[in-house]
N, C-alpha and C. Protein backbone atom coordinates (compact mmCIF):
# COMPACT_ATOMS: atom_id res chain seq x y z
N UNK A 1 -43.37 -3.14 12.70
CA UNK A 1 -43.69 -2.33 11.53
C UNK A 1 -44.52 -1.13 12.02
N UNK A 2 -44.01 0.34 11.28
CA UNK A 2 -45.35 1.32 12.12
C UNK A 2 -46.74 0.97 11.67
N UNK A 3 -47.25 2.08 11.90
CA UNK A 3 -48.70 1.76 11.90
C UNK A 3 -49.01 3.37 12.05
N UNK A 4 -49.83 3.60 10.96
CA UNK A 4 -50.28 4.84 10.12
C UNK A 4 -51.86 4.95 10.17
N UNK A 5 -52.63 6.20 10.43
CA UNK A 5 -53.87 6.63 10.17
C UNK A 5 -53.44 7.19 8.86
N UNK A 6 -54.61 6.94 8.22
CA UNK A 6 -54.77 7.97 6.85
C UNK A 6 -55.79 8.75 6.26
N UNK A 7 -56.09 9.80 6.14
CA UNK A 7 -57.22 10.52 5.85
C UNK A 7 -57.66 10.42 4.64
N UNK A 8 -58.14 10.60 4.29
CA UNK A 8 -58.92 10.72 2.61
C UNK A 8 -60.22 11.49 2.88
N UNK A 9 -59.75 12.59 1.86
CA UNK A 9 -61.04 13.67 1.41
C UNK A 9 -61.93 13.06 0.15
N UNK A 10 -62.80 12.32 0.71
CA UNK A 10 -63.95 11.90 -0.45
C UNK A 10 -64.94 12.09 -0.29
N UNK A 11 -65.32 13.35 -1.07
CA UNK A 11 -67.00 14.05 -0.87
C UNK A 11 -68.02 12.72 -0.65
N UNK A 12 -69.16 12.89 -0.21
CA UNK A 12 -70.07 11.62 -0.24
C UNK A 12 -69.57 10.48 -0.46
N UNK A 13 -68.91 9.83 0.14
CA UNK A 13 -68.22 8.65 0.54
C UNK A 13 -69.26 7.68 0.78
N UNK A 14 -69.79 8.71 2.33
CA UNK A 14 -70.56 7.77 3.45
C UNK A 14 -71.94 7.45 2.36
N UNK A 15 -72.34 7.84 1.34
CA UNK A 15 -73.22 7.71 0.64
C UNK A 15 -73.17 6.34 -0.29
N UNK A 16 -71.54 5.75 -0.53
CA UNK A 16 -71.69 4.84 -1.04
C UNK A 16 -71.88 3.32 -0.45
N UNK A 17 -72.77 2.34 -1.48
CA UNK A 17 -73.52 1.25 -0.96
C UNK A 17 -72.28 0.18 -0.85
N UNK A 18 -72.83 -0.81 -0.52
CA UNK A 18 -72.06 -2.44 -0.10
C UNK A 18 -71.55 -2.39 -1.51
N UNK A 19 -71.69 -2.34 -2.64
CA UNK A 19 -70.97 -2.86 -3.94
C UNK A 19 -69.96 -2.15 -4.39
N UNK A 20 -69.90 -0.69 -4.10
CA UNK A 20 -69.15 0.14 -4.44
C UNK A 20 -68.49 0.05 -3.19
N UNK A 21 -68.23 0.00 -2.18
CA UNK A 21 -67.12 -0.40 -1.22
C UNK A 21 -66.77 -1.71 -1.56
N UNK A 22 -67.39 -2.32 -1.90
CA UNK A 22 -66.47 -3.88 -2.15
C UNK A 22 -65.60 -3.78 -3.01
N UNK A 23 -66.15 -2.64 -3.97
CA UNK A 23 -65.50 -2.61 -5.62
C UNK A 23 -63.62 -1.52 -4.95
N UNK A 24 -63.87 -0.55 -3.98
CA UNK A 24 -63.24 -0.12 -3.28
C UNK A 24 -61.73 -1.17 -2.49
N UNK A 25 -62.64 -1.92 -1.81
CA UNK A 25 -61.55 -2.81 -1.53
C UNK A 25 -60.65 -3.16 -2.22
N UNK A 26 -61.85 -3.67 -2.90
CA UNK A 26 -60.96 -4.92 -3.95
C UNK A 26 -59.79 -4.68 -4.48
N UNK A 27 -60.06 -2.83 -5.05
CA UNK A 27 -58.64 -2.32 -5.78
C UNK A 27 -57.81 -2.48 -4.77
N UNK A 28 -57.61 -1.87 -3.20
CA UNK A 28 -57.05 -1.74 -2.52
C UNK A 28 -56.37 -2.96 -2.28
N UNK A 29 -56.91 -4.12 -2.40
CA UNK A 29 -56.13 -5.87 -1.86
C UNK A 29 -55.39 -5.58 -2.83
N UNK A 30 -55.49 -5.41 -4.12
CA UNK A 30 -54.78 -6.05 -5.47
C UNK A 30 -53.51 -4.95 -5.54
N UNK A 31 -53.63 -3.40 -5.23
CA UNK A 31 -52.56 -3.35 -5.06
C UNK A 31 -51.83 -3.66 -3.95
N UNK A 32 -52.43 -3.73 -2.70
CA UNK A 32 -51.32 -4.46 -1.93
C UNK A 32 -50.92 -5.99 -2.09
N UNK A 33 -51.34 -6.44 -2.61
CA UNK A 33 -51.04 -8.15 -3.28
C UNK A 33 -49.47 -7.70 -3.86
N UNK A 34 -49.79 -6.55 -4.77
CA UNK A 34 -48.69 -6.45 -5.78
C UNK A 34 -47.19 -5.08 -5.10
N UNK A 35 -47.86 -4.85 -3.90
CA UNK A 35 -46.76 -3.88 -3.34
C UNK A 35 -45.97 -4.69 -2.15
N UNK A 36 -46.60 -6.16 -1.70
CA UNK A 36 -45.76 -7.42 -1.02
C UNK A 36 -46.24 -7.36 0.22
N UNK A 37 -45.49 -7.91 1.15
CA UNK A 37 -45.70 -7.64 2.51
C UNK A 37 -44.87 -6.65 3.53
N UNK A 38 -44.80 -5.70 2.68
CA UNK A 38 -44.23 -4.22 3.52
C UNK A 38 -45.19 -3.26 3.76
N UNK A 39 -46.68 -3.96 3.40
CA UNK A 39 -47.56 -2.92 3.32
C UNK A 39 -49.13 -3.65 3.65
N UNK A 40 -49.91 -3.16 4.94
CA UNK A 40 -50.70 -4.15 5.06
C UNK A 40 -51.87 -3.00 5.44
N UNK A 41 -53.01 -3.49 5.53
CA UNK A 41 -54.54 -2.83 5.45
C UNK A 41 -55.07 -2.97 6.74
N UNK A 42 -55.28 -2.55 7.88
CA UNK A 42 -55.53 -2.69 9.19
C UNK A 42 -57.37 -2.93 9.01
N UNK A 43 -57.61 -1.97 9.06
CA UNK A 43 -59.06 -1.35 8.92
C UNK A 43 -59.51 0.64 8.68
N UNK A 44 -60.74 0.25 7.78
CA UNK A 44 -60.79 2.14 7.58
C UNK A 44 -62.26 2.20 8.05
N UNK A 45 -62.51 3.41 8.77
CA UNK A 45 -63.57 4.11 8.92
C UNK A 45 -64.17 4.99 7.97
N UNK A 46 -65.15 4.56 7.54
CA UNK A 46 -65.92 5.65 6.22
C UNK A 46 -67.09 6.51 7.02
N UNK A 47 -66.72 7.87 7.24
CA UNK A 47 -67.87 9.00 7.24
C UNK A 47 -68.36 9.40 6.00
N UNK A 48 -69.09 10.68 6.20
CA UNK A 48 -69.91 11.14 5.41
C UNK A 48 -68.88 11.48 4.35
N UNK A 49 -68.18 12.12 4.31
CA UNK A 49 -66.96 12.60 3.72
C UNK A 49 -65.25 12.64 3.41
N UNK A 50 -65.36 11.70 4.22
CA UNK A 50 -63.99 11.29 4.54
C UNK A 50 -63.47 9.83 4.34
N UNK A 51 -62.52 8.73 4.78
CA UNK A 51 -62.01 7.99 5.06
C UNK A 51 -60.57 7.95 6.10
N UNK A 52 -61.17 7.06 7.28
CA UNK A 52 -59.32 7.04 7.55
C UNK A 52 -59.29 5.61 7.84
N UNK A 53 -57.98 5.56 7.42
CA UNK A 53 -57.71 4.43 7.11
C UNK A 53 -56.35 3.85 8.10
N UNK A 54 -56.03 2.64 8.81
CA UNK A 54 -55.15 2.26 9.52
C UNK A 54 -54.58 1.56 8.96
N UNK A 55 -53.16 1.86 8.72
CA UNK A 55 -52.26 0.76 8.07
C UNK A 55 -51.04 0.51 8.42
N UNK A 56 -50.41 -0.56 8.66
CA UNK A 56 -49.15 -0.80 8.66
C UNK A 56 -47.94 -0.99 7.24
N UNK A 57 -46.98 -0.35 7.96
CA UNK A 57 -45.66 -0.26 6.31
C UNK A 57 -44.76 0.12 7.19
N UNK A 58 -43.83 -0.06 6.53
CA UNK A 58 -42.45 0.45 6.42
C UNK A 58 -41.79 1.62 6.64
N UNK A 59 -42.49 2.31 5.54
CA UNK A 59 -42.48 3.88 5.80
C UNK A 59 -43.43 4.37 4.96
N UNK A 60 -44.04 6.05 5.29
CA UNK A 60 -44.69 7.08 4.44
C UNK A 60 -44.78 6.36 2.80
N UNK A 61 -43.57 6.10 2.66
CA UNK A 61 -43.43 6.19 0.99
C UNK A 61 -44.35 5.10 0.12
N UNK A 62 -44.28 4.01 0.94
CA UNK A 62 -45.39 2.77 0.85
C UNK A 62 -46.35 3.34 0.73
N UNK A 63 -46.96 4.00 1.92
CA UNK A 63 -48.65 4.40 2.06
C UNK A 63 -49.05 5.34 0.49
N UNK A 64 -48.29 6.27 0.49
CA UNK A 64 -48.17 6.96 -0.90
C UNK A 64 -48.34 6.32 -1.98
N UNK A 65 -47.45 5.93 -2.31
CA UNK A 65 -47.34 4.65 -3.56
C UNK A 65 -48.80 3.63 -3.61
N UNK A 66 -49.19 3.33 -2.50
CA UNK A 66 -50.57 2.54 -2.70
C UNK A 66 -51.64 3.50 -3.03
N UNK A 67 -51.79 4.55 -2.52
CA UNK A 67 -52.62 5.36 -2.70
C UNK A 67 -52.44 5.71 -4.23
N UNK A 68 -51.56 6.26 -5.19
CA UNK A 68 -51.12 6.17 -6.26
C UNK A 68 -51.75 5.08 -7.42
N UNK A 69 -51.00 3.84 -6.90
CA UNK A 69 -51.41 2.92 -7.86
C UNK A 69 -52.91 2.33 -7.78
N UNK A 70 -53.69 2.85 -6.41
CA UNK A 70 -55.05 2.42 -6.22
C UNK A 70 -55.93 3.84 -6.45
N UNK A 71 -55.45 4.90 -7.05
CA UNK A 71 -56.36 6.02 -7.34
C UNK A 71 -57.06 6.93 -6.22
N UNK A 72 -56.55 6.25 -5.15
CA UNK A 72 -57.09 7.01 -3.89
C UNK A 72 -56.59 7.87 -3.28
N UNK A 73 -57.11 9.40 -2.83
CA UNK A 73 -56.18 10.49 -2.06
C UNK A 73 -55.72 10.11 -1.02
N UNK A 74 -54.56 10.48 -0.13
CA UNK A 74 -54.11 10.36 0.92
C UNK A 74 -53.62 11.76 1.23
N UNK A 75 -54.46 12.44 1.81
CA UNK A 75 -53.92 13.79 2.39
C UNK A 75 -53.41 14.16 3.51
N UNK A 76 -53.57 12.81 4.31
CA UNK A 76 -52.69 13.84 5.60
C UNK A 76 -52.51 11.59 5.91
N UNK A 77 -51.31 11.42 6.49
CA UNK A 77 -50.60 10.79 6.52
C UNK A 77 -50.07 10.93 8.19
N UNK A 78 -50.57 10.42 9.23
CA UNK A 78 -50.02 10.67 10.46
C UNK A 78 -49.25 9.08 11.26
N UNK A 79 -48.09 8.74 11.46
CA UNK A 79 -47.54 7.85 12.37
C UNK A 79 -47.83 7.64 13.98
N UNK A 80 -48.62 6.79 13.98
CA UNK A 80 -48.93 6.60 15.46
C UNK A 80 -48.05 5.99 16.43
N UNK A 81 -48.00 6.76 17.12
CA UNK A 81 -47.21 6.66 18.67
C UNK A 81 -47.49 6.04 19.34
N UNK A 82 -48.76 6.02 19.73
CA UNK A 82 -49.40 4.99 21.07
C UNK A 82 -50.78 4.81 20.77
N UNK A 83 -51.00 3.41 21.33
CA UNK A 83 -52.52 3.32 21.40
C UNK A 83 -53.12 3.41 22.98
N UNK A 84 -54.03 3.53 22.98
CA UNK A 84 -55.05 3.63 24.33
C UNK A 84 -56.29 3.64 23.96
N UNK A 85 -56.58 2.85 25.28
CA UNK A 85 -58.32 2.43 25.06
C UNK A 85 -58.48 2.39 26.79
N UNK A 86 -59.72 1.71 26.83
CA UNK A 86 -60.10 2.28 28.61
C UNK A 86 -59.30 1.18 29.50
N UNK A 87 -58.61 0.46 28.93
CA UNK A 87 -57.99 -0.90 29.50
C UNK A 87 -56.36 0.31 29.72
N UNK A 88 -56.22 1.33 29.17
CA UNK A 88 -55.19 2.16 29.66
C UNK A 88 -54.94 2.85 30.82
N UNK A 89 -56.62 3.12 31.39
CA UNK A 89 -56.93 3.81 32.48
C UNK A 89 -56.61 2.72 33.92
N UNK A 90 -56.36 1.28 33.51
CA UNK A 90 -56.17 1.12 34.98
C UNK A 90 -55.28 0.80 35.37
């Protein structure tokens, strides 16, 4: 299955506490509960302003559609090619 970074432009993000990210998730499980297993939640990094988010699907159109039915922007949408980490260097 690929495997997608996703950006999200959310002013003061990094500002929000443990409850309001939980409350965050939560939407996020429930629509993927209800979009099946063509569409799965890797892990997201929250900055000050941003989100990106790693996910596996099918295709683009998935990632979209969740973002949609979970109220969340997805502005830039990139398909990853390769991974590397320092275990690449030897």
């Amino acid at each position: 299955m690929p495997q997608y970074v996703i950006e999200r432009d959310m002013p003061g993000v990094g500002q929000l506490g443990p409850e309001e990210l939980k409350g965050a998730s939560q939407t996020s499980c429930s629509v993927l509960r209800d979009l099946g297993p063509q569409i799965q939640w890797v892990h997201s990094y929250v900055t000050d302003n941003k989100i990106y988010c790693v996910y596996r699907a099918d295709n683009e159109d998935m990632i979209r559609e969740h973002a949609e039915r979970g109220g969340f922007p997805a502005n830039k949408i990139s398909q990853v090619r390769s991974i590397i980490d320092p275990t690449t260097a030897e």
